[in-house]
C-alpha atoms as a PDB file:
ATOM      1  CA  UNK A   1     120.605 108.160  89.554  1.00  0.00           C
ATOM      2  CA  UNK A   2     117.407 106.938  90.681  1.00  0.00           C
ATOM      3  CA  UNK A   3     115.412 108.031  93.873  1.00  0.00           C
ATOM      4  CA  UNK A   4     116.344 106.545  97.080  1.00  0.00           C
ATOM      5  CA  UNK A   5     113.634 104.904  99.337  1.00  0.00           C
ATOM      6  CA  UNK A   6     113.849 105.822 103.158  1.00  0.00           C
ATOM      7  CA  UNK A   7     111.498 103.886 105.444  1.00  0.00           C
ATOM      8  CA  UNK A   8     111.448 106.063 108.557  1.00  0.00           C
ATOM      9  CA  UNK A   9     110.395 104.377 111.519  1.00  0.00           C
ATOM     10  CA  UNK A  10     108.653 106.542 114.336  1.00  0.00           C
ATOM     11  CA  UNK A  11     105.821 106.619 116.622  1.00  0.00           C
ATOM     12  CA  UNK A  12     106.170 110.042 117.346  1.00  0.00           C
ATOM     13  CA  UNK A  13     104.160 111.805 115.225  1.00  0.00           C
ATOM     14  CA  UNK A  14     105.709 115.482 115.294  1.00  0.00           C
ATOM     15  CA  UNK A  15     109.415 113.811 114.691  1.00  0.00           C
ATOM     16  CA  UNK A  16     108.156 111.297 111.941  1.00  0.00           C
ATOM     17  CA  UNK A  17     105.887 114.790 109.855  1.00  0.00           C
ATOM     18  CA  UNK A  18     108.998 116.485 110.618  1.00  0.00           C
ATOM     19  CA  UNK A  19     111.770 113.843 109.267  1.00  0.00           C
ATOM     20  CA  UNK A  20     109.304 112.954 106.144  1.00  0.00           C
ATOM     21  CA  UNK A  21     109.515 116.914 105.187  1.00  0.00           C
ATOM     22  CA  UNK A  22     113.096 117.358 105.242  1.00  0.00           C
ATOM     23  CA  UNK A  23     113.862 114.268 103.578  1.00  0.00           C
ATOM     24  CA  UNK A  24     111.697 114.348 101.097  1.00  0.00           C
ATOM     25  CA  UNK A  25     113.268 118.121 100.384  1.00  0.00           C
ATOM     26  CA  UNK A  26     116.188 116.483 100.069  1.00  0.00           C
ATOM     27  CA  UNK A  27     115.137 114.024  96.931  1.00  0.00           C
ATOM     28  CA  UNK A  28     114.444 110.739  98.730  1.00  0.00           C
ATOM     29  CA  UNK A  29     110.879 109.031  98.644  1.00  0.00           C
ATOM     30  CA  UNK A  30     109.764 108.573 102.234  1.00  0.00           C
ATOM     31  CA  UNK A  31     107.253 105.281 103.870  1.00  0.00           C
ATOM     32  CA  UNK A  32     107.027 105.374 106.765  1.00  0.00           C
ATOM     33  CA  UNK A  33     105.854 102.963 109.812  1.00  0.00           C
ATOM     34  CA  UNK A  34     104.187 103.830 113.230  1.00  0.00           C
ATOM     35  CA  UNK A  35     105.113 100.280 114.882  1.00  0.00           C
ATOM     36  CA  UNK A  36     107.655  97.507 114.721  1.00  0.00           C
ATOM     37  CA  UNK A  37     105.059  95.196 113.208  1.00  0.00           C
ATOM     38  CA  UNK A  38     104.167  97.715 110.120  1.00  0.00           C
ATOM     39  CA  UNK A  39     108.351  98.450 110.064  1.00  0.00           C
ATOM     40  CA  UNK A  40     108.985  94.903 108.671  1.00  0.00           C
ATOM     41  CA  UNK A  41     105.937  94.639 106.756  1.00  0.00           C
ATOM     42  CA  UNK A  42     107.424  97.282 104.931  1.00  0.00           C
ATOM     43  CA  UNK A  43     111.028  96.416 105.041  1.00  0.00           C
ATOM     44  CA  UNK A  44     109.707  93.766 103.000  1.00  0.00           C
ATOM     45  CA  UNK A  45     107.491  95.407 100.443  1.00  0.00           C
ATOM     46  CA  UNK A  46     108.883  98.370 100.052  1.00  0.00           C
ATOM     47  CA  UNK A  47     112.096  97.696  99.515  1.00  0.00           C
ATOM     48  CA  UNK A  48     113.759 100.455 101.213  1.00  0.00           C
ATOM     49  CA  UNK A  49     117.081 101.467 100.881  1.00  0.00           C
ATOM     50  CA  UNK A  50     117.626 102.185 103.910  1.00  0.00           C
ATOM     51  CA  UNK A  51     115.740 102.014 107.179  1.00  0.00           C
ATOM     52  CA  UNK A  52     115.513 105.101 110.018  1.00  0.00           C
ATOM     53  CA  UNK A  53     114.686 103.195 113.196  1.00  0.00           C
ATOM     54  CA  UNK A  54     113.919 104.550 116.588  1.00  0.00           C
ATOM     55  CA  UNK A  55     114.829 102.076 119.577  1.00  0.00           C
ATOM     56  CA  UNK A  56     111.323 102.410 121.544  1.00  0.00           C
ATOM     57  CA  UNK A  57     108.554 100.973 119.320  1.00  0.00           C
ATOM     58  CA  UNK A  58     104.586  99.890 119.850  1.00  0.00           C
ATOM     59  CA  UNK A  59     104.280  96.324 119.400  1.00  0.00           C
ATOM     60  CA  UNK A  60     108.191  95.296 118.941  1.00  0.00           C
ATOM     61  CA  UNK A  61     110.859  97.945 119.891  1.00  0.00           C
ATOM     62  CA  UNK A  62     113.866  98.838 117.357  1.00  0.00           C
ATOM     63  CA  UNK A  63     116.183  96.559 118.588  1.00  0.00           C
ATOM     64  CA  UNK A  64     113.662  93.143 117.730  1.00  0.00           C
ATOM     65  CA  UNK A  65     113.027  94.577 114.390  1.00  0.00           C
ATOM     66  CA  UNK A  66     116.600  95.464 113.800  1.00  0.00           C
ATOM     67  CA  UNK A  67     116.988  91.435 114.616  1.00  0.00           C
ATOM     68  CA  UNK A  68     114.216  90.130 112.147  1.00  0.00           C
ATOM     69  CA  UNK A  69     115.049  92.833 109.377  1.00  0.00           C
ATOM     70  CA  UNK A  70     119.056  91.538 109.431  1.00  0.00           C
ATOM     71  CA  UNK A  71     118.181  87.934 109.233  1.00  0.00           C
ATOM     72  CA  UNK A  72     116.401  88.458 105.761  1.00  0.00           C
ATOM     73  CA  UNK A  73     117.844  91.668 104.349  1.00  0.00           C
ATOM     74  CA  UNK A  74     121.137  93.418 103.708  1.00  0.00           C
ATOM     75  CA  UNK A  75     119.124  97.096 103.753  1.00  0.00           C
ATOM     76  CA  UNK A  76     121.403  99.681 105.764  1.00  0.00           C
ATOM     77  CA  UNK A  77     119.802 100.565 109.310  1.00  0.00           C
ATOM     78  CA  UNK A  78     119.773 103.653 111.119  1.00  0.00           C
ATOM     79  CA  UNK A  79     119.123 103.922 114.494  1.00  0.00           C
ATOM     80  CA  UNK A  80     117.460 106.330 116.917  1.00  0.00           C
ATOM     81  CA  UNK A  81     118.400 106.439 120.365  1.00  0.00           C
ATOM     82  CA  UNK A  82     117.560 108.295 123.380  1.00  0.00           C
ATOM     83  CA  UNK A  83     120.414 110.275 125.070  1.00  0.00           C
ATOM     84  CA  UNK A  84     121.748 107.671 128.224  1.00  0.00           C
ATOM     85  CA  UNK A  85     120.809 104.271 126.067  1.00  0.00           C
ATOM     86  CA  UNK A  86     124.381 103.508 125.914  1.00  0.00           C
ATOM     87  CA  UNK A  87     123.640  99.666 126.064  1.00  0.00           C
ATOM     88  CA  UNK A  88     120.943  99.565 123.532  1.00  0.00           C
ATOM     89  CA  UNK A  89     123.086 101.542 121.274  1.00  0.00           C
ATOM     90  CA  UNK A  90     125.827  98.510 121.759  1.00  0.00           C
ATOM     91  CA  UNK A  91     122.787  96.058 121.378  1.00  0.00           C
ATOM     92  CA  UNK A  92     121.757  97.272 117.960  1.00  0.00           C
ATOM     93  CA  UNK A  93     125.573  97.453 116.886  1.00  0.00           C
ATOM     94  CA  UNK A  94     125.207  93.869 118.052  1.00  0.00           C
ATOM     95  CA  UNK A  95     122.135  92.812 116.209  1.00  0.00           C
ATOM     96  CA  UNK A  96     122.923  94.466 112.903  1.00  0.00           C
ATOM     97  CA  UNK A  97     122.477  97.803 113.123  1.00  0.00           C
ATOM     98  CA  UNK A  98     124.919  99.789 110.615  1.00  0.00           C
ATOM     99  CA  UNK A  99     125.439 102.985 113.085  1.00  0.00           C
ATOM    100  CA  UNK A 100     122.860 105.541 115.580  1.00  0.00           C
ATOM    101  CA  UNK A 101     122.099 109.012 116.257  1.00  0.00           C
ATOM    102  CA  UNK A 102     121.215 110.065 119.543  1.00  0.00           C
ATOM    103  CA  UNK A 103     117.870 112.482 120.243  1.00  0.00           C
ATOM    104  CA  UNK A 104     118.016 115.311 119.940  1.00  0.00           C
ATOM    105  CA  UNK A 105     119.990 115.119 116.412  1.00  0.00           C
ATOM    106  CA  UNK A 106     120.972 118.391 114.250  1.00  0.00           C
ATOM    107  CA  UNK A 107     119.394 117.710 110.572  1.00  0.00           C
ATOM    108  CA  UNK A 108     122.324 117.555 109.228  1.00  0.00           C
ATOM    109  CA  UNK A 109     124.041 115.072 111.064  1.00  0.00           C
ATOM    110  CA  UNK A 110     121.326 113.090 110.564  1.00  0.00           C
ATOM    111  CA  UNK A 111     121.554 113.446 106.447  1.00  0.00           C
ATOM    112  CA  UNK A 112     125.568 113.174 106.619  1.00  0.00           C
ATOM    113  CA  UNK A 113     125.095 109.602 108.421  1.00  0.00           C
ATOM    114  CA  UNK A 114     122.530 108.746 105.378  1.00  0.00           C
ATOM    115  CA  UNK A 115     124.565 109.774 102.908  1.00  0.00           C
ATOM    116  CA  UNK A 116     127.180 107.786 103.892  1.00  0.00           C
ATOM    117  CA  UNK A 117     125.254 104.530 104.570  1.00  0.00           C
ATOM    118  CA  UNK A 118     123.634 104.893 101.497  1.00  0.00           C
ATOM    119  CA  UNK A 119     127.330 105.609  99.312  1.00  0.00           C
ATOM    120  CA  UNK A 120     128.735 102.064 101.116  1.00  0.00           C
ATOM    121  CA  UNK A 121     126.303  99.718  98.628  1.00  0.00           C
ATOM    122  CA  UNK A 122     128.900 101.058  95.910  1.00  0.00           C
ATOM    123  CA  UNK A 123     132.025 100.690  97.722  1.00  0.00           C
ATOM    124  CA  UNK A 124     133.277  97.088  96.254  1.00  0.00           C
ATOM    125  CA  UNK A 125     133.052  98.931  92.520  1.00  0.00           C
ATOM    126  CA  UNK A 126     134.610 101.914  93.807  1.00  0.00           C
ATOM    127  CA  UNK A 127     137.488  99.910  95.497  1.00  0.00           C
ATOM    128  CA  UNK A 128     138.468  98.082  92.332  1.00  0.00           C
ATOM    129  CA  UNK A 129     138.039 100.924  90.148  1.00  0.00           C
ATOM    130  CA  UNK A 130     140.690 102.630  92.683  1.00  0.00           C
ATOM    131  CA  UNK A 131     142.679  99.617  93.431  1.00  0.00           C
ATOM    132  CA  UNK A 132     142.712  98.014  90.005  1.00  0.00           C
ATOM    133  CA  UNK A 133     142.307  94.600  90.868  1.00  0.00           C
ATOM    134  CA  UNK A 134     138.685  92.296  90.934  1.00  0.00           C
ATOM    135  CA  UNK A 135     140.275  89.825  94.012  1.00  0.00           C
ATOM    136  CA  UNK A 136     142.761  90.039  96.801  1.00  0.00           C
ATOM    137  CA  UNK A 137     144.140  87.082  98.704  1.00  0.00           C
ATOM    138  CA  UNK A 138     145.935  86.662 101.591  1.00  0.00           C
ATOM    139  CA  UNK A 139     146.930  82.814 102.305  1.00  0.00           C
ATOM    140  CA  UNK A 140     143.835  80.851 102.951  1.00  0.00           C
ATOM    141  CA  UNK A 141     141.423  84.323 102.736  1.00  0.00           C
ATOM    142  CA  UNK A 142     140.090  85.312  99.811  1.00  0.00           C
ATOM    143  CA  UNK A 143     138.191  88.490  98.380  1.00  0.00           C
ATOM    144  CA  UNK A 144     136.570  88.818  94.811  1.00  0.00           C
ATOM    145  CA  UNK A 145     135.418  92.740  94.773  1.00  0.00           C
ATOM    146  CA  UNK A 146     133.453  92.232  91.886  1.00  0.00           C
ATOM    147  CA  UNK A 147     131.412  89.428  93.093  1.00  0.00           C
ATOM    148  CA  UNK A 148     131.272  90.467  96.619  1.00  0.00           C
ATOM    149  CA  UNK A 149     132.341  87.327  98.070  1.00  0.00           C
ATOM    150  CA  UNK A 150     134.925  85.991 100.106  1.00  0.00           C
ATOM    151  CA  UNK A 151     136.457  82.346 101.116  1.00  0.00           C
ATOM    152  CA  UNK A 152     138.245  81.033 103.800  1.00  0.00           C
ATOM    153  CA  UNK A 153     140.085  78.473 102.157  1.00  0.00           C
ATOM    154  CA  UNK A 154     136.999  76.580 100.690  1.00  0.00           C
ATOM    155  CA  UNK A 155     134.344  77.627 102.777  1.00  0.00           C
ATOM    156  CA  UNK A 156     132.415  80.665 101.483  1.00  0.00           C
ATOM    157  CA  UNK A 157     132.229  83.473 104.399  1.00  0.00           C
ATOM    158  CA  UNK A 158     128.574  85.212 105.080  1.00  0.00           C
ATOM    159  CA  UNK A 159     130.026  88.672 105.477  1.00  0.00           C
ATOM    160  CA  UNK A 160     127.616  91.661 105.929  1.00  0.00           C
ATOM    161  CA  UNK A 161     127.650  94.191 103.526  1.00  0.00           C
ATOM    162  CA  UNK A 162     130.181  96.571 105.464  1.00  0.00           C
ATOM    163  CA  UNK A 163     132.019  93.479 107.005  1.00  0.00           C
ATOM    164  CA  UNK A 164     133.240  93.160 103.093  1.00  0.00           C
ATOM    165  CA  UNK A 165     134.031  96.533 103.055  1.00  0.00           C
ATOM    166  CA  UNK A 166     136.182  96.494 106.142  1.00  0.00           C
ATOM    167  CA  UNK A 167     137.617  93.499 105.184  1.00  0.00           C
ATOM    168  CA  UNK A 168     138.636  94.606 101.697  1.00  0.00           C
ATOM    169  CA  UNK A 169     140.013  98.018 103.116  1.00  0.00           C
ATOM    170  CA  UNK A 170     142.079  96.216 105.357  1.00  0.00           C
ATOM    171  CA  UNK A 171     143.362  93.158 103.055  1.00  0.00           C
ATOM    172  CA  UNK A 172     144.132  96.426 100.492  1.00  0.00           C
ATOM    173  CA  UNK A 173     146.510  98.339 102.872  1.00  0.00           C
ATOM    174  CA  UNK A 174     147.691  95.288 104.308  1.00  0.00           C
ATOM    175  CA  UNK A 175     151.026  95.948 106.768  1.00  0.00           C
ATOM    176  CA  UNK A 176     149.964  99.438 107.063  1.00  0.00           C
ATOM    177  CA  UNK A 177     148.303 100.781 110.998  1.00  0.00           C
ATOM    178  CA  UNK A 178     144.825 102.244 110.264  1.00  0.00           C
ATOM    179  CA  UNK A 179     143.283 104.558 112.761  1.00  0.00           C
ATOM    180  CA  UNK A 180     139.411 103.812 113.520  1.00  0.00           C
ATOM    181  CA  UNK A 181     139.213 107.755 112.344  1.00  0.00           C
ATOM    182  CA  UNK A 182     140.914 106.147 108.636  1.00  0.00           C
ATOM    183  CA  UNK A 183     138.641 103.290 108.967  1.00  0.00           C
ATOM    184  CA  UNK A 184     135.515 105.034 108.985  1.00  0.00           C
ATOM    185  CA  UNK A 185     136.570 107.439 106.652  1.00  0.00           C
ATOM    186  CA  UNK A 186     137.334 105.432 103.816  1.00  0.00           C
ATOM    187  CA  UNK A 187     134.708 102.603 105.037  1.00  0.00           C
ATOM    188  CA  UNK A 188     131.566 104.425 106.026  1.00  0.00           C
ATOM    189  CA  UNK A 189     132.623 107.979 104.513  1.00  0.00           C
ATOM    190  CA  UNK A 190     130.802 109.967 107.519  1.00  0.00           C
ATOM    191  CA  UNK A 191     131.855 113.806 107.454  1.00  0.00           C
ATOM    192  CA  UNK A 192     130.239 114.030 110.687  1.00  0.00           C
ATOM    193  CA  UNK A 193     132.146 113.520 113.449  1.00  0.00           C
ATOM    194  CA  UNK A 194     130.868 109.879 115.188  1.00  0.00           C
ATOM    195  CA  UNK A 195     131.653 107.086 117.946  1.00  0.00           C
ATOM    196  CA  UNK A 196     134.587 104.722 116.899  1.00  0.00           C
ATOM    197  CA  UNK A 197     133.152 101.964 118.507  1.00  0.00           C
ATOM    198  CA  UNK A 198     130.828 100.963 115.411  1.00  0.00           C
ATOM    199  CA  UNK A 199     134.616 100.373 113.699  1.00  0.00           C
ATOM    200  CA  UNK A 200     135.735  98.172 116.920  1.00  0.00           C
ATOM    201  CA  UNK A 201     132.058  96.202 116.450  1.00  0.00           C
ATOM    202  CA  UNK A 202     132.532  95.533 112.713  1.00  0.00           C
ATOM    203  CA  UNK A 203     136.281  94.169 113.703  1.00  0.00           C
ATOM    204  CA  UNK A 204     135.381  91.698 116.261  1.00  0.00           C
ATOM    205  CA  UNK A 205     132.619  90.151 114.097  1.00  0.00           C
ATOM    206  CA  UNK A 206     135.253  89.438 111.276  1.00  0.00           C
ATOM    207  CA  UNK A 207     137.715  87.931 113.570  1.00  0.00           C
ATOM    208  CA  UNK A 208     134.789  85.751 114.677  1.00  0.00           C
ATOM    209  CA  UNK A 209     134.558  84.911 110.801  1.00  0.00           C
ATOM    210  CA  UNK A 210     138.299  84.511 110.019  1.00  0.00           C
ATOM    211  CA  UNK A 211     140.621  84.242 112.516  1.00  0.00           C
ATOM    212  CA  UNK A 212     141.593  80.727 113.707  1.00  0.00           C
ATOM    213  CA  UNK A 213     141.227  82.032 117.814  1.00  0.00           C
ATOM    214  CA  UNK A 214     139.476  85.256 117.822  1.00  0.00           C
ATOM    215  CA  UNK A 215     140.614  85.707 121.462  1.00  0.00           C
ATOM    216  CA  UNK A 216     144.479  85.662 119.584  1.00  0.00           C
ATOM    217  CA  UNK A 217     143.908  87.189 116.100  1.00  0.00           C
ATOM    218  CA  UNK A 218     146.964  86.802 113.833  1.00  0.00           C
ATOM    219  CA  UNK A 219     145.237  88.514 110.834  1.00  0.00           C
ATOM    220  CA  UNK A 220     143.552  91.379 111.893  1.00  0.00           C
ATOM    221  CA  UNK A 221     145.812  92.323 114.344  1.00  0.00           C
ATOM    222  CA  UNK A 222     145.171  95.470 117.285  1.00  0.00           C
ATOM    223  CA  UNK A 223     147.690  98.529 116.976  1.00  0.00           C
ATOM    224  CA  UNK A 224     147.705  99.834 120.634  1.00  0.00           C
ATOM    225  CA  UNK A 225     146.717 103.172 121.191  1.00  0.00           C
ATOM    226  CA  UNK A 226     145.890 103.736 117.212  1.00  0.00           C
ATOM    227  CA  UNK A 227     143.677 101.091 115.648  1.00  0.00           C
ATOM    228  CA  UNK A 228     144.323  98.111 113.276  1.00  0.00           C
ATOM    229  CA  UNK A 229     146.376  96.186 111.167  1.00  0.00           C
ATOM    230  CA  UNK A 230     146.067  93.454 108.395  1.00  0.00           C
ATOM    231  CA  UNK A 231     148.736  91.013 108.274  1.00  0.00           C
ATOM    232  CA  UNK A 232     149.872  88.014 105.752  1.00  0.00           C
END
């Protein structure tokens, strides 16, 4: 298995010598960026995979390079937040962000919640491996695993990397109620213990994609009180 890339993304200097040091202990390769600017510079030649972004940034904060990264590049994000940024932490759910951690953040929370984004690139593979089939279908929707795309009747859908993933999870275990707790489980694989709400993001953005009246959905359908559903 080859050496993951982590571009870590802090101005502080203390927190930035500090995460560099204990993730490079751990096996990754570290770059790291001072400022939003020099974060998408090296988004771009680097090639991370996977970025650890704090929210307040010299030049363009987390949440404007979170935006510009997303519209070029699939690469999971990570985000730093201050304790009482609840909206920014719904803003870079919003903007593509993949999940958060809010200062200050135990080590090994922090390496749980990159484990897991980093283990979600393979999911597809995993899934039909586990499953045993390369496409699922429901009417109009379709999903090839192997491919890692998806139709709506004839129009190709621009899903995100975990949008598949949810989507595929869901089409799988179709008729059955899924609890956000399942979902994120089986979708982002945390073994930390984190907000649901990244699970209730991820859903309304494929209703957006799929269902005929989001404000209605008849496919992904809410379980009151539990979580989701996938229906025919």
């Amino acid at each position: 298995m080859s050496e993951k890339t982590i571009l870590v993304v802090e101005d502080e200097e203390n927190l930035l010598e500090t995460l560099r040091y204990k993730l490079t202990r751990e096996g990754y390769q570290v770059i790291a960026a001072r400022d939003g600017e020099q974060a998408i510079e090296l988004a771009r030649s680097g090639k991370p995979d996977l970025i650890l972004l704090d929210l307040m940034l010299p030049k363009l904060d987390g949440i404007e390079v979170c935006r510009i990264v997303r519209k070029h590049m699939s690469i999971p994000i990570l985000m730093l937040t201050a304790k009482g940024e609840e909206m920014d932490k719904v803003v870079g759910l919003e903007v593509g962000a993949d999940d958060y951690v809010t200062k200050p953040f135990s080590m090994r929370e922090l390496l749980a919640r990159i484990r897991a984004l980093l283990r979600r690139s393979n999911l597809p593979e995993k899934a039909v491996e586990a499953g045993g089939k390369e496409a699922l279908t429901a009417g109009e929707l379709k999903v090839d695993l192997t491919g890692h795309r998806a139709w709506l009747g004839d129009k190709p859908l621009e899903l995100k990397p975990k949008e598949f993933a949810l989507l595929a999870f869901l089409m799988r275990h179709r008729g059955r109620a899924l609890s956000r707790e399942q979902l994120l489980d089986n979708v982002w694989g945390y073994e930390a213990v984190v907000d649901t709400r990244t699970v209730d993001v991820h859903i309304r953005w494929l209703r957006e994609k799929i269902e005929p009246d989001p404000a209605h959905p008849q496919r992904i359908v809410t379980v009151r009180g539990m979580g989701y559903r996938f229906e025919e």
